[in-house]
Structure formats: structure tokens, C-alpha cells
PDB file of N, CA and C in Angstrom:
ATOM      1  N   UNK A   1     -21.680  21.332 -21.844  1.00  0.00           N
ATOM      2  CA  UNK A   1     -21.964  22.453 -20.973  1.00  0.00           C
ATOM      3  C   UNK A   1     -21.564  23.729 -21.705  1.00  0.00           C
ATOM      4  N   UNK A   2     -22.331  24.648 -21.882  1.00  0.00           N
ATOM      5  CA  UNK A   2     -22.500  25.876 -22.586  1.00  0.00           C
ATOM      6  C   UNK A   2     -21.101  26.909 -21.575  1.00  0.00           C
ATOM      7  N   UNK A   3     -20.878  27.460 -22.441  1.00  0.00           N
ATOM      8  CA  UNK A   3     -19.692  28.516 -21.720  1.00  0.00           C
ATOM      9  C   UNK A   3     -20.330  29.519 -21.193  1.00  0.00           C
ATOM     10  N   UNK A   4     -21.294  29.887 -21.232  1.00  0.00           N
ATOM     11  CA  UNK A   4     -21.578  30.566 -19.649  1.00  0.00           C
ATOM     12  C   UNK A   4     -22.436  30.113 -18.715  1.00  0.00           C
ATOM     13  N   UNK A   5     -22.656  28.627 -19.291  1.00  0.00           N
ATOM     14  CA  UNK A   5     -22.630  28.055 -17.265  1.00  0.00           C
ATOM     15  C   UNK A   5     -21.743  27.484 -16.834  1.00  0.00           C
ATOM     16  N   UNK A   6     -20.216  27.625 -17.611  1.00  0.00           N
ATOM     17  CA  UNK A   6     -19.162  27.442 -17.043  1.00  0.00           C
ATOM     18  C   UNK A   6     -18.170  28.803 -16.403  1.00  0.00           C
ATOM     19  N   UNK A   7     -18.751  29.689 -16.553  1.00  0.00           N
ATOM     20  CA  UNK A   7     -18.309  31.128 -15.941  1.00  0.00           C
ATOM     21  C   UNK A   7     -19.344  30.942 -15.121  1.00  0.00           C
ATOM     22  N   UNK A   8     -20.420  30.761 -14.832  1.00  0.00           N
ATOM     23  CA  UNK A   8     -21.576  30.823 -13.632  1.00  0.00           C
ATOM     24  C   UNK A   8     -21.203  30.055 -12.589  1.00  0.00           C
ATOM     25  N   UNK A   9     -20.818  28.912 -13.301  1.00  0.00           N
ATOM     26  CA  UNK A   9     -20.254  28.061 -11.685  1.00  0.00           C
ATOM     27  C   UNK A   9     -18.817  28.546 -11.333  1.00  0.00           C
ATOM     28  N   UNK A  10     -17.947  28.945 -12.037  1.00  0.00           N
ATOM     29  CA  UNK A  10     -16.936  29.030 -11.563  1.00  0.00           C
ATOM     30  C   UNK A  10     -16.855  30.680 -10.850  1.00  0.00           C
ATOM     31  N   UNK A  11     -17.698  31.217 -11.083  1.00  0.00           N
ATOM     32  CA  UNK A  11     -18.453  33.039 -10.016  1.00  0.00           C
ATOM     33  C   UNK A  11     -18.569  32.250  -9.160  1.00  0.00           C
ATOM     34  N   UNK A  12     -19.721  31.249  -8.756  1.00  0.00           N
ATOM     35  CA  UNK A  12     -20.308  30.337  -7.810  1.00  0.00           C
ATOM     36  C   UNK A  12     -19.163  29.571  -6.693  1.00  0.00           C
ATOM     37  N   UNK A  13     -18.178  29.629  -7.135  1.00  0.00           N
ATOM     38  CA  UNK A  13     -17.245  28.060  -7.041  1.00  0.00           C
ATOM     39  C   UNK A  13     -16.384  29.382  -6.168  1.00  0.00           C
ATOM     40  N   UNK A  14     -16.004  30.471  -6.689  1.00  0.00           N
ATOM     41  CA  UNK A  14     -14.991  31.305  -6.148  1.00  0.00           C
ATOM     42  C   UNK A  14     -15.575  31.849  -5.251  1.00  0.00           C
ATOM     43  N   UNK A  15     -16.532  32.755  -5.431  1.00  0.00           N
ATOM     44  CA  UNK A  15     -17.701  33.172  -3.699  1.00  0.00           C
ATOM     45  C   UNK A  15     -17.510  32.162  -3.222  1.00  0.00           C
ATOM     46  N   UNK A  16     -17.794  31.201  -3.021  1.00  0.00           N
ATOM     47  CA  UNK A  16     -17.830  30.109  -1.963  1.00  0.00           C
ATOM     48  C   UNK A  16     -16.195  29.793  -1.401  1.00  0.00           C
ATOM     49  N   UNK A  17     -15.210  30.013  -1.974  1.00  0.00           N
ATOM     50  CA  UNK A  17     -14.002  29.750  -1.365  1.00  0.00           C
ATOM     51  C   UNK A  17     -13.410  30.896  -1.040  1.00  0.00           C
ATOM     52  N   UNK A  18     -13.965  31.952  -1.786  1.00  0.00           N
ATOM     53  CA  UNK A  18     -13.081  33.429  -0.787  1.00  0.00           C
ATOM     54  C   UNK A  18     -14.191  33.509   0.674  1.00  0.00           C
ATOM     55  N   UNK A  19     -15.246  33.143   0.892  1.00  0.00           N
ATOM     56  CA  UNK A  19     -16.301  33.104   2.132  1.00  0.00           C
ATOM     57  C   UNK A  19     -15.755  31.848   3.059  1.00  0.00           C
ATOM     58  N   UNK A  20     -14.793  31.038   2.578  1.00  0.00           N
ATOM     59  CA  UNK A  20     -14.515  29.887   3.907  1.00  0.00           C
ATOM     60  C   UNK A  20     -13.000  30.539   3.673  1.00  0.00           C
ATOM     61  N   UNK A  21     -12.142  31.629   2.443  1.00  0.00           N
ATOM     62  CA  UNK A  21     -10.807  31.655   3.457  1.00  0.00           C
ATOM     63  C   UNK A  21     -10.910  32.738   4.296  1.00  0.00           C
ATOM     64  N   UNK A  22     -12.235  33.159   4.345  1.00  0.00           N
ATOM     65  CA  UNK A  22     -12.507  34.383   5.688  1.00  0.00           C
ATOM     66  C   UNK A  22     -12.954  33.642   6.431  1.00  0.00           C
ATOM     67  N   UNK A  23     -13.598  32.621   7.131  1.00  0.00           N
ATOM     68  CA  UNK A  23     -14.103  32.593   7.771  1.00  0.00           C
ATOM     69  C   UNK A  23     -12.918  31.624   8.761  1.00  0.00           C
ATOM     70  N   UNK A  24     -13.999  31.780  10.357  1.00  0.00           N
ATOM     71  CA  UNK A  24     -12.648  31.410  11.268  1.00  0.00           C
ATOM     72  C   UNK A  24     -13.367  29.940  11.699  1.00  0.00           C
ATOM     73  N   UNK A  25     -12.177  28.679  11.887  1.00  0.00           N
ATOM     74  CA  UNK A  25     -13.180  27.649  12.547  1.00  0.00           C
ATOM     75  C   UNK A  25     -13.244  27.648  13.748  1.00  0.00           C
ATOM     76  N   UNK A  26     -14.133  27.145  14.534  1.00  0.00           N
ATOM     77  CA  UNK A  26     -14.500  26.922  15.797  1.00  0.00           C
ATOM     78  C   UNK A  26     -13.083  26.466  16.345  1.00  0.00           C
ATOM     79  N   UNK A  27     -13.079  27.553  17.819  1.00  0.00           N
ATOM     80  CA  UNK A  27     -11.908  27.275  18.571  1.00  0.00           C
ATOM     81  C   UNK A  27     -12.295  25.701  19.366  1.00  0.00           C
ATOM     82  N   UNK A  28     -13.259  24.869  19.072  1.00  0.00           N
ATOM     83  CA  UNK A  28     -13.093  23.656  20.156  1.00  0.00           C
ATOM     84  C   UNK A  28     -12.907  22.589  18.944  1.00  0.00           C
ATOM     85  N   UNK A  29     -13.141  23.039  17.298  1.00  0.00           N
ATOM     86  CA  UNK A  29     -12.091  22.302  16.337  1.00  0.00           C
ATOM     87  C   UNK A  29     -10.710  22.161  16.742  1.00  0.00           C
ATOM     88  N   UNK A  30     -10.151  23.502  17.006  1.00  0.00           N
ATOM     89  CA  UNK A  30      -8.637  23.837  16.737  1.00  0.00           C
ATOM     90  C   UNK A  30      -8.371  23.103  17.642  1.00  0.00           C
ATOM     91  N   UNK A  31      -8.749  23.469  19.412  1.00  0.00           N
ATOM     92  CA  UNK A  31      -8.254  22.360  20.320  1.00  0.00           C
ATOM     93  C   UNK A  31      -8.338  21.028  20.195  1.00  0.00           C
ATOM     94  N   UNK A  32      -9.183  20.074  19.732  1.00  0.00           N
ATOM     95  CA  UNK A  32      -9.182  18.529  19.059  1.00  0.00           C
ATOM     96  C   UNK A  32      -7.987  18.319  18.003  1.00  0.00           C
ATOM     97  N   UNK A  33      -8.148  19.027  17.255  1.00  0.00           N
ATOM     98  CA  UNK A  33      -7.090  18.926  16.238  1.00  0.00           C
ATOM     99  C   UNK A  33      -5.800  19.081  16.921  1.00  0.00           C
ATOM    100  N   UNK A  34      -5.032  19.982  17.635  1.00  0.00           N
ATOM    101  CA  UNK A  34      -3.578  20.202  18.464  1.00  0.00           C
ATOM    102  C   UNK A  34      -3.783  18.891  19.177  1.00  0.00           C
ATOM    103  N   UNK A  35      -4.665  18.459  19.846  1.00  0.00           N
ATOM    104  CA  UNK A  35      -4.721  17.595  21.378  1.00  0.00           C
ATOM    105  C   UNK A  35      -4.404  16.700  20.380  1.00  0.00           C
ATOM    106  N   UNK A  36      -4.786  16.075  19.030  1.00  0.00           N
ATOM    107  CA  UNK A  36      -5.070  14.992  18.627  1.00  0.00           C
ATOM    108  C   UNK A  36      -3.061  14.940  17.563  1.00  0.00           C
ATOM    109  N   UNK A  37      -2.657  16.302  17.510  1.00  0.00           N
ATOM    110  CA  UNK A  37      -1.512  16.277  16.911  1.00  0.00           C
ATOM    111  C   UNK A  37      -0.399  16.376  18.298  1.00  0.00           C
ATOM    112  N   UNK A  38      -0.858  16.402  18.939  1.00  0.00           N
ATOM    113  CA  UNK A  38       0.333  16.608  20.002  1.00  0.00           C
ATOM    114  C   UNK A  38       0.394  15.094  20.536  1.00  0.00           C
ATOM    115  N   UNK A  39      -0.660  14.416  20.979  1.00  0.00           N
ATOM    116  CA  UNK A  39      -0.936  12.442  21.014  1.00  0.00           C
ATOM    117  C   UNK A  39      -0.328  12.422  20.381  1.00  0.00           C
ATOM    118  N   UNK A  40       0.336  12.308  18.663  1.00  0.00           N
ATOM    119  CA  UNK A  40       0.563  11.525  17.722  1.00  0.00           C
ATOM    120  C   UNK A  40       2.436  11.698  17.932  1.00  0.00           C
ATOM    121  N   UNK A  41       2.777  12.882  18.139  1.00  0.00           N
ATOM    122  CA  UNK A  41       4.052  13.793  18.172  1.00  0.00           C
ATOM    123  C   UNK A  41       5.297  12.627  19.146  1.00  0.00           C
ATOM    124  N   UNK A  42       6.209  12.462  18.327  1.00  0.00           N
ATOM    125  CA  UNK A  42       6.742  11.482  19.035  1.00  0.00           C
ATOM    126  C   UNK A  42       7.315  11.996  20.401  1.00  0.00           C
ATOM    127  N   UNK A  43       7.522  11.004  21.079  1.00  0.00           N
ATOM    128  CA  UNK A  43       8.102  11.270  22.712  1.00  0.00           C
ATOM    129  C   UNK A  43       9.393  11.448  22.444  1.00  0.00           C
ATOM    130  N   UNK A  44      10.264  11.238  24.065  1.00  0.00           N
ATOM    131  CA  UNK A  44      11.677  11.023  23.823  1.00  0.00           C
ATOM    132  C   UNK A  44      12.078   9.537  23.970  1.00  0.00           C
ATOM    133  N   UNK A  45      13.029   9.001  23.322  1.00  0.00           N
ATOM    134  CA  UNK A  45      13.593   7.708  23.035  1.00  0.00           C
ATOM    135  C   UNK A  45      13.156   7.012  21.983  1.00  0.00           C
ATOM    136  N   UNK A  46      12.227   7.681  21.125  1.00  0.00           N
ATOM    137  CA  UNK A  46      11.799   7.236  20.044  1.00  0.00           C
ATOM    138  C   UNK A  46      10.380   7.125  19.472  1.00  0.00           C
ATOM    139  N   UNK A  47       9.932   6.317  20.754  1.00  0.00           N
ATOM    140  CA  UNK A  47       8.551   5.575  20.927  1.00  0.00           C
ATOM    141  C   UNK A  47       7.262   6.776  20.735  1.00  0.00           C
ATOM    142  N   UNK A  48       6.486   6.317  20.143  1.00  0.00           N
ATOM    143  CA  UNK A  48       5.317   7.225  19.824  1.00  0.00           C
ATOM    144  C   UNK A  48       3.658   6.551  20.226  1.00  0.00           C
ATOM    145  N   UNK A  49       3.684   7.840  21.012  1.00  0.00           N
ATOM    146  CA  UNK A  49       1.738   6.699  21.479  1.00  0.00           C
ATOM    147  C   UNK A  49       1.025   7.284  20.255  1.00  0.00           C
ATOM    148  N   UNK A  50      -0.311   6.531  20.499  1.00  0.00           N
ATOM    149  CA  UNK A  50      -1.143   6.807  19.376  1.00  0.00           C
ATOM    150  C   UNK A  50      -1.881   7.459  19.993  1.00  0.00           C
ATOM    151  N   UNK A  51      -2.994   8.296  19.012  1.00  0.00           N
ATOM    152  CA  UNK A  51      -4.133   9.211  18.787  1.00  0.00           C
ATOM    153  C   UNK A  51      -4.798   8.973  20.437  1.00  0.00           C
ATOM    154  N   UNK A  52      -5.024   9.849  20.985  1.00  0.00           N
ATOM    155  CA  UNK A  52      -6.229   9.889  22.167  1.00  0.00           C
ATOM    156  C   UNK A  52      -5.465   9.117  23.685  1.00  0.00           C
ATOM    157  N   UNK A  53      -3.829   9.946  22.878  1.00  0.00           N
ATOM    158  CA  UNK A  53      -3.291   9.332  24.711  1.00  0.00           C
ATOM    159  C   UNK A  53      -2.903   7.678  24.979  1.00  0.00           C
ATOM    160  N   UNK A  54      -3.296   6.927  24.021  1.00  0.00           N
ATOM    161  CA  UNK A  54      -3.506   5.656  24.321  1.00  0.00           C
ATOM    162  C   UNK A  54      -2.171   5.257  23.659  1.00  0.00           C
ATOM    163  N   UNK A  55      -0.590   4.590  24.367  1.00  0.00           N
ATOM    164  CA  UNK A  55       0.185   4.002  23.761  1.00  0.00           C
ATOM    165  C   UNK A  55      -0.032   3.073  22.317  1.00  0.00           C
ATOM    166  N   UNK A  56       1.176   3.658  21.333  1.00  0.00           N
ATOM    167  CA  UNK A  56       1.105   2.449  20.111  1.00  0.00           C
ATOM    168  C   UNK A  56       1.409   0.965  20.297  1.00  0.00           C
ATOM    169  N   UNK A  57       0.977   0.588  19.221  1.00  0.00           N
ATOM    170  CA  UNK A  57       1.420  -0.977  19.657  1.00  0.00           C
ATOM    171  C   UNK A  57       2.722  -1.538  18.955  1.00  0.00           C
ATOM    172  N   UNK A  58       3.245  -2.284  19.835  1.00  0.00           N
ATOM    173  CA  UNK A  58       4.669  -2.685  19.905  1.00  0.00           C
ATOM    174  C   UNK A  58       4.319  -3.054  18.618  1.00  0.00           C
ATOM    175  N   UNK A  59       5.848  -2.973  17.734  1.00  0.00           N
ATOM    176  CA  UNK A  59       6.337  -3.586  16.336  1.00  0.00           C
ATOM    177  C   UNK A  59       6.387  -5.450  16.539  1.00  0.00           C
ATOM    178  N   UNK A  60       5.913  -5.672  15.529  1.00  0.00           N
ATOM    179  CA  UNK A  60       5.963  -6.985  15.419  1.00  0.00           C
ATOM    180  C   UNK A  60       6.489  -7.754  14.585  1.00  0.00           C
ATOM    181  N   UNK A  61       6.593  -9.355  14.563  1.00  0.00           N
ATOM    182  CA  UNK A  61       7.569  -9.728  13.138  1.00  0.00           C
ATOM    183  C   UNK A  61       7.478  -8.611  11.796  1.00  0.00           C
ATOM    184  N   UNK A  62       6.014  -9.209  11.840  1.00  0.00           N
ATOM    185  CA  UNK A  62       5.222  -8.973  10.622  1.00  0.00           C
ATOM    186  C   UNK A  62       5.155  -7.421  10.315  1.00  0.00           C
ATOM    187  N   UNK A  63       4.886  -6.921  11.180  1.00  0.00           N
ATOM    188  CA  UNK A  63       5.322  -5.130  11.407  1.00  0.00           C
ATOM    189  C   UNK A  63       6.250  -5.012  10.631  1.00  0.00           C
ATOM    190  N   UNK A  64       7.280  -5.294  11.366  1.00  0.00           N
ATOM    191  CA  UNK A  64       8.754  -4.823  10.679  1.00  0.00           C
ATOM    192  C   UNK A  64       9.103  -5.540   9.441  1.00  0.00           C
ATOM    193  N   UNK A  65       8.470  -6.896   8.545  1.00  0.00           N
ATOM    194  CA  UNK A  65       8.466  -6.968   7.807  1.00  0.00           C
ATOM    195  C   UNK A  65       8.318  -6.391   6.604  1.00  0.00           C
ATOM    196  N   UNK A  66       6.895  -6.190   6.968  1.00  0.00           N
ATOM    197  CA  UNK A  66       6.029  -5.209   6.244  1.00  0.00           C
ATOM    198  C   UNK A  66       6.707  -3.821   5.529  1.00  0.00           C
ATOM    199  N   UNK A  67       7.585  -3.181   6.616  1.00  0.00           N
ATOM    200  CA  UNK A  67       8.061  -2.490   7.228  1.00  0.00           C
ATOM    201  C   UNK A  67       9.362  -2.488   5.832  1.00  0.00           C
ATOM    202  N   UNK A  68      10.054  -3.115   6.156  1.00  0.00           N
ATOM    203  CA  UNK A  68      11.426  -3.602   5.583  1.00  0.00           C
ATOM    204  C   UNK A  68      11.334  -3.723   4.110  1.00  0.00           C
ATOM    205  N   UNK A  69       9.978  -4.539   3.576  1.00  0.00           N
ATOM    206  CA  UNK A  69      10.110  -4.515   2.269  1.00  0.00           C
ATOM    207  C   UNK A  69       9.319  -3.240   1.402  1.00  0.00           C
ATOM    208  N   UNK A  70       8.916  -2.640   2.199  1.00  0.00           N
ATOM    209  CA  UNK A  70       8.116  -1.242   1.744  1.00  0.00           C
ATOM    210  C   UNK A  70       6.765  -1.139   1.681  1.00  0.00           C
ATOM    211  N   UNK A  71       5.905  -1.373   2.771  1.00  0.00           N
ATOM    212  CA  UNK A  71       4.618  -1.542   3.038  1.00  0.00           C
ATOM    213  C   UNK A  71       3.605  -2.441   2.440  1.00  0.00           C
ATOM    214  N   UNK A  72       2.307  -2.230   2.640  1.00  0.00           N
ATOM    215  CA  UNK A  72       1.706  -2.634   2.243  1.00  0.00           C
ATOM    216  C   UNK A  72       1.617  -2.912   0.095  1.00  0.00           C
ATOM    217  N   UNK A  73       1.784  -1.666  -0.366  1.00  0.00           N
ATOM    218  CA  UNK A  73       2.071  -1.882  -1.529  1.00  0.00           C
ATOM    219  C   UNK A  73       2.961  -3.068  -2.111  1.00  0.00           C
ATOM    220  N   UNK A  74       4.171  -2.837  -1.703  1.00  0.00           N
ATOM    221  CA  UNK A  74       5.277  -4.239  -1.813  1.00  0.00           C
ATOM    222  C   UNK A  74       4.501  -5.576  -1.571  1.00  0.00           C
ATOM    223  N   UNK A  75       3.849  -5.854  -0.375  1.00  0.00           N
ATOM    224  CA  UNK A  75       3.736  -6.970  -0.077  1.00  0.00           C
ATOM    225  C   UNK A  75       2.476  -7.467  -0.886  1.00  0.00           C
ATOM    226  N   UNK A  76       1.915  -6.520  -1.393  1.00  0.00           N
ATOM    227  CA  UNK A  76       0.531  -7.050  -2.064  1.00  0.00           C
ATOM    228  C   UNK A  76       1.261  -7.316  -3.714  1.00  0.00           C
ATOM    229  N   UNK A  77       1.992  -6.853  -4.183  1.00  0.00           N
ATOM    230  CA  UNK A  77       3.042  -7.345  -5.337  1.00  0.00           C
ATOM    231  C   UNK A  77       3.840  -8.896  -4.931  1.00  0.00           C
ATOM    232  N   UNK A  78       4.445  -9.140  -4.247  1.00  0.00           N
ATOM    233  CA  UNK A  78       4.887 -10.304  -3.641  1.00  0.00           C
ATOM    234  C   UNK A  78       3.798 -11.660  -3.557  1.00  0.00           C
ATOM    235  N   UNK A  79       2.848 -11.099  -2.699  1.00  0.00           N
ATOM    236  CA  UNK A  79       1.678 -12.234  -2.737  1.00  0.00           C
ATOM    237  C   UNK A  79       0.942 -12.415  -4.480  1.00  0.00           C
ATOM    238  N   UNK A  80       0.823 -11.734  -5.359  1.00  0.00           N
ATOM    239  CA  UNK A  80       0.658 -11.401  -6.864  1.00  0.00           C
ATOM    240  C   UNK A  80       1.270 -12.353  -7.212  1.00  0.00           C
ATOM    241  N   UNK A  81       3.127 -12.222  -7.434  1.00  0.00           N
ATOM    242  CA  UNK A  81       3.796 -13.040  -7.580  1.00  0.00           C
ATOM    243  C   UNK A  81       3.795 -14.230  -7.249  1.00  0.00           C
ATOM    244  N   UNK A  82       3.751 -14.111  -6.028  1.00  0.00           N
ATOM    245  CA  UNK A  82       3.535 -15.604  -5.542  1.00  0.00           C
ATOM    246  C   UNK A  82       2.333 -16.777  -5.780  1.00  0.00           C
ATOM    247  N   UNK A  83       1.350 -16.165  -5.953  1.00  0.00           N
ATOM    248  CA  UNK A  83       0.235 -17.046  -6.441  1.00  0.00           C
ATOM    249  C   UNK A  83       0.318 -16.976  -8.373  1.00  0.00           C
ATOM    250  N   UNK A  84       0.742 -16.176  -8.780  1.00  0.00           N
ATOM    251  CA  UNK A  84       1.154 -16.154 -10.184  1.00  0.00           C
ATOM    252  C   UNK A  84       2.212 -17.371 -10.367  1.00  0.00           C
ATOM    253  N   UNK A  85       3.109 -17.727  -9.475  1.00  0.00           N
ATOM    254  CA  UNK A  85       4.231 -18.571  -9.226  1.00  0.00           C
ATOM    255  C   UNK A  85       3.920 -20.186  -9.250  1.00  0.00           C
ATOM    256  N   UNK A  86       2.907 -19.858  -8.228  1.00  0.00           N
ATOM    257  CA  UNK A  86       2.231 -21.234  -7.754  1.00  0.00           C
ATOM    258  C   UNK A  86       1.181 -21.510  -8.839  1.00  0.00           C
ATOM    259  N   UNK A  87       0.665 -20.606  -9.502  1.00  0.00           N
ATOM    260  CA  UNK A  87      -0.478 -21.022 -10.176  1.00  0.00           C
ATOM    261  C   UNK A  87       0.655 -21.815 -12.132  1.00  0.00           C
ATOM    262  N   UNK A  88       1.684 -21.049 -12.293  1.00  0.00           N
ATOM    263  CA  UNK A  88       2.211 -21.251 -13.514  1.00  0.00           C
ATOM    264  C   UNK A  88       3.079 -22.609 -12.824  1.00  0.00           C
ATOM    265  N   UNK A  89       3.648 -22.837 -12.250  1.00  0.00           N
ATOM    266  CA  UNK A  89       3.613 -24.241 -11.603  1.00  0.00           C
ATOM    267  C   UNK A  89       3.092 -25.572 -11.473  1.00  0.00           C
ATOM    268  N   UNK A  90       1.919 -24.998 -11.122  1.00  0.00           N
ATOM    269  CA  UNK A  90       1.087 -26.485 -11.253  1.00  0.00           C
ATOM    270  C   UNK A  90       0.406 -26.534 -12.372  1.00  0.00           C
ATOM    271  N   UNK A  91      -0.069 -25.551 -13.197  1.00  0.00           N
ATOM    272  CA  UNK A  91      -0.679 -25.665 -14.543  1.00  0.00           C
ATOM    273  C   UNK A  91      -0.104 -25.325 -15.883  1.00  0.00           C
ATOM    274  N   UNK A  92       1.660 -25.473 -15.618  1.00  0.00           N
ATOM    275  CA  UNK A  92       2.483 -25.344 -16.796  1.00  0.00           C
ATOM    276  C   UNK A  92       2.462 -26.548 -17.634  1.00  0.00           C
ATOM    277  N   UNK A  93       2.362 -27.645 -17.259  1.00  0.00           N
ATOM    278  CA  UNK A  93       2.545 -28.673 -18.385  1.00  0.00           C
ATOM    279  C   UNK A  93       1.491 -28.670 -19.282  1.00  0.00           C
ATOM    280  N   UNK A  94       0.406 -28.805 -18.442  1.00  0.00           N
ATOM    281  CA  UNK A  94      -0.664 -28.944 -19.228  1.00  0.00           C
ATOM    282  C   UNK A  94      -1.151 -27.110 -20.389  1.00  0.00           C
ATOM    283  N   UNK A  95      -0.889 -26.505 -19.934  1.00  0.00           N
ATOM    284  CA  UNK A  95      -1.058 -25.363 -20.298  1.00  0.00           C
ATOM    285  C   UNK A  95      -0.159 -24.911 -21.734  1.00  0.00           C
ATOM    286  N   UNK A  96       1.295 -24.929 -21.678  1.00  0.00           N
ATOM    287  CA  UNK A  96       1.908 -24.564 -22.577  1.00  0.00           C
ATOM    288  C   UNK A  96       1.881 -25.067 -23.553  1.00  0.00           C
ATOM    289  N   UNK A  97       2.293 -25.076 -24.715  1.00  0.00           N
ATOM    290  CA  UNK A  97       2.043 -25.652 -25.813  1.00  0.00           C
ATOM    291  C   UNK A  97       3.532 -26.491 -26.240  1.00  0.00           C
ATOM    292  N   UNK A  98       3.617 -26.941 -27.602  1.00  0.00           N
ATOM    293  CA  UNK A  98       4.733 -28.444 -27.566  1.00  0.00           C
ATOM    294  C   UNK A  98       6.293 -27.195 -27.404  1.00  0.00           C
ATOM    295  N   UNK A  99       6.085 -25.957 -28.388  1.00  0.00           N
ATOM    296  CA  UNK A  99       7.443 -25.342 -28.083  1.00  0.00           C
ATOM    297  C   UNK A  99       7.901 -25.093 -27.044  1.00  0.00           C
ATOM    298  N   UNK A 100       7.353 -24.708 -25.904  1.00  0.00           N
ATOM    299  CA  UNK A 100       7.967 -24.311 -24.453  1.00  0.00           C
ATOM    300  C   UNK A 100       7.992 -25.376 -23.610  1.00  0.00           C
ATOM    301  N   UNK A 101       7.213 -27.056 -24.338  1.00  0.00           N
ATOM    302  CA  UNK A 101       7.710 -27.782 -22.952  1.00  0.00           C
ATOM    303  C   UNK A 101       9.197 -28.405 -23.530  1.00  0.00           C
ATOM    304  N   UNK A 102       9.852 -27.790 -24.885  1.00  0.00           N
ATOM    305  CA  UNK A 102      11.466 -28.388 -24.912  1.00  0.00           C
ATOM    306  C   UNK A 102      12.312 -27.787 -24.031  1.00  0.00           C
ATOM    307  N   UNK A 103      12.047 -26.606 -23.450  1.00  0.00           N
ATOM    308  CA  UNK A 103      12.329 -25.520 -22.851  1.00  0.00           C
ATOM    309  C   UNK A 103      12.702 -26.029 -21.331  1.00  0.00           C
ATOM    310  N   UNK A 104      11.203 -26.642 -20.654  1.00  0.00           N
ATOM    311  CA  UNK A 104      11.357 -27.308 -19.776  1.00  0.00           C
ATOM    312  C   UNK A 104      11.665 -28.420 -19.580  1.00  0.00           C
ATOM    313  N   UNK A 105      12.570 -29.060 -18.577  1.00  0.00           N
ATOM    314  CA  UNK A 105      13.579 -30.083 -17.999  1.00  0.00           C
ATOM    315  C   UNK A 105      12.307 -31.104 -17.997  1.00  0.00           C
ATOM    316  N   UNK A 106      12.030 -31.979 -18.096  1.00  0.00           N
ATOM    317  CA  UNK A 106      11.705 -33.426 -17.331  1.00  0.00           C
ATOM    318  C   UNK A 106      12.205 -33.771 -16.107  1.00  0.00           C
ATOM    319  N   UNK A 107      11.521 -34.505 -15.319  1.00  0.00           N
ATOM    320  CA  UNK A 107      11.939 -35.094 -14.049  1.00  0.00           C
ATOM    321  C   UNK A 107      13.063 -35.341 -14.260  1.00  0.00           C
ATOM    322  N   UNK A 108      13.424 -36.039 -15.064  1.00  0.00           N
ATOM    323  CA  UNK A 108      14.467 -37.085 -15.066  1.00  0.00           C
ATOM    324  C   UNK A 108      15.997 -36.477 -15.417  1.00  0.00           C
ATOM    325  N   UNK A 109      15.469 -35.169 -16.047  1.00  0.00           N
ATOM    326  CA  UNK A 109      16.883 -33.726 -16.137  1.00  0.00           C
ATOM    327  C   UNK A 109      16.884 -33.371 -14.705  1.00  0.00           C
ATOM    328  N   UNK A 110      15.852 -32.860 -14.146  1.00  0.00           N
ATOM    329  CA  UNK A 110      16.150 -32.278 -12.475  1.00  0.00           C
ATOM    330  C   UNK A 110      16.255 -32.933 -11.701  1.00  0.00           C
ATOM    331  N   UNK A 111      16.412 -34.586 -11.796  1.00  0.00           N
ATOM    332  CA  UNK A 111      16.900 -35.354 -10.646  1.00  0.00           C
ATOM    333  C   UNK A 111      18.374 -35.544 -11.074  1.00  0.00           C
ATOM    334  N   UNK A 112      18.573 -35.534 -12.200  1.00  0.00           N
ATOM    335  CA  UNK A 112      20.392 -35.503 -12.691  1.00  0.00           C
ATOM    336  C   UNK A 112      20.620 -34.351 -12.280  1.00  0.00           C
ATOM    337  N   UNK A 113      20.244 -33.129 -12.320  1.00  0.00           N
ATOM    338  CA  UNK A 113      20.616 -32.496 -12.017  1.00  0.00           C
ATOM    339  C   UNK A 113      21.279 -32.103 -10.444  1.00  0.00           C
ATOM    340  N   UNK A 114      19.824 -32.434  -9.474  1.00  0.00           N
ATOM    341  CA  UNK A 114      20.095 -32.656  -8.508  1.00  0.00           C
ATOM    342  C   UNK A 114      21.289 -33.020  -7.856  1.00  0.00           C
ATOM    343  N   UNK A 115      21.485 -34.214  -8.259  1.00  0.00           N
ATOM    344  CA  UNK A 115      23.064 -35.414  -7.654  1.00  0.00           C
ATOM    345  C   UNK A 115      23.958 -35.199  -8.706  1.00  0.00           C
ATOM    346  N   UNK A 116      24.011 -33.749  -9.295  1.00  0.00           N
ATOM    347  CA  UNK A 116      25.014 -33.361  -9.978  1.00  0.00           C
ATOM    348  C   UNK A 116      26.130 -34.095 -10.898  1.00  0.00           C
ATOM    349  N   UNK A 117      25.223 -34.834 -12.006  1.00  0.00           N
ATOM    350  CA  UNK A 117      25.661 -35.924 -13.208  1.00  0.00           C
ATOM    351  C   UNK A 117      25.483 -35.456 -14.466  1.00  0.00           C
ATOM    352  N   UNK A 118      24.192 -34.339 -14.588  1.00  0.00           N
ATOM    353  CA  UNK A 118      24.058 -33.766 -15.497  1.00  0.00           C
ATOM    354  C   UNK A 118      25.134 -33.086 -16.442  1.00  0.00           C
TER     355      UNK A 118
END
């Protein structure tokens, strides 16, 4: 892109944003928007209804799980792990090569181990 149709759009780009920070929005925006922030605004004792007047829904195990270990992000790392877990599990023997299975125990180490003879 040539440098002066990058000064052309950016003339273009600035008219257009000094013309919407003059301009005013519709007062039956502004009222939706308050009505819809004042719904959300917590009550007293804690509890908060949701959007459009309509009570939130009660916390649940899984809620507060969710909740506890740090949302959705966390838990989608966890389930990662966990099928990473399960998957190096059942397809470690066959998978690794002769150095890493000295590494790993045999049955017959983790049942000594078990009944603590090892």
C-alpha cells in the first residue's frame, strides 16, 4: 500500500470518528442499556438476578467448582491433562522405546510395592 493511500484512509478513518464522538445516541439506546445495567447490579445480601429482571441461577456443584479452580480456562487445562494422562497410560508400553521402559516398574515391582516388601 502506497503512502498516500495510507494518509487517505487514515483523513477517512479520523472524519469518521470525530463525526460519531459528536454525535448523540438515541435516548431509547441509553434507557435499554441502564435498565439492562441496573438488572445485572447486585441486590442486598449478595444475590444478583440476571439481565431482563429474571433471577440468576442458583450456584451449583459444578458452578462452584468451576468456580474454585479458576474457570473455564483451568478446567479445559485439567481435562488436557487428563486425557494426556489416560492416553500416556494405556499406550506407554507399547509406545516408548527399550530406555524408558527400565525406568518403568513391572507389575511385579508395584505389587511389592503395594504390600510394602519392596
Amino acid at each position: 500500500m502506497a503512502e498516500n493511500e495510507r494518509d487517505e484512509i487514515d483523513r477517512l478513518l479520523e472524519a469518521h470518528f470525530a463525526a460519531a464522538r459528536q454525535a448523540t445516541p438515541p435516548e431509547a439506546l441509553l434507557a435499554r442499556v441502564l435498565a439492562d445495567a441496573e438488572a445485572a447490579r447486585p441486590v442486598a445480601g449478595g444475590a444478583r438476578s440476571g439481565l431482563g429482571g429474571r433471577p440468576a441461577a442458583p450456584a451449583g456443584v459444578f458452578s462452584r467448582l468451576r468456580a474454585a479452580v479458576g474457570g473455564w480456562p483451568a478446567l479445559a487445562g485439567l481435562a488436557a491433562a487428563t486425557l494426556a494422562g489416560l492416553w500416556i497410560g494405556v499406550a506407554a508400553p507399547s509406545a516408548l522405546g527399550a530406555g524408558w521402559l527400565g525406568l518403568v516398574p513391572g507389575p511385579e515391582a508395584g505389587f511389592e510395592l503395594a504390600l510394602g516388601e519392596g
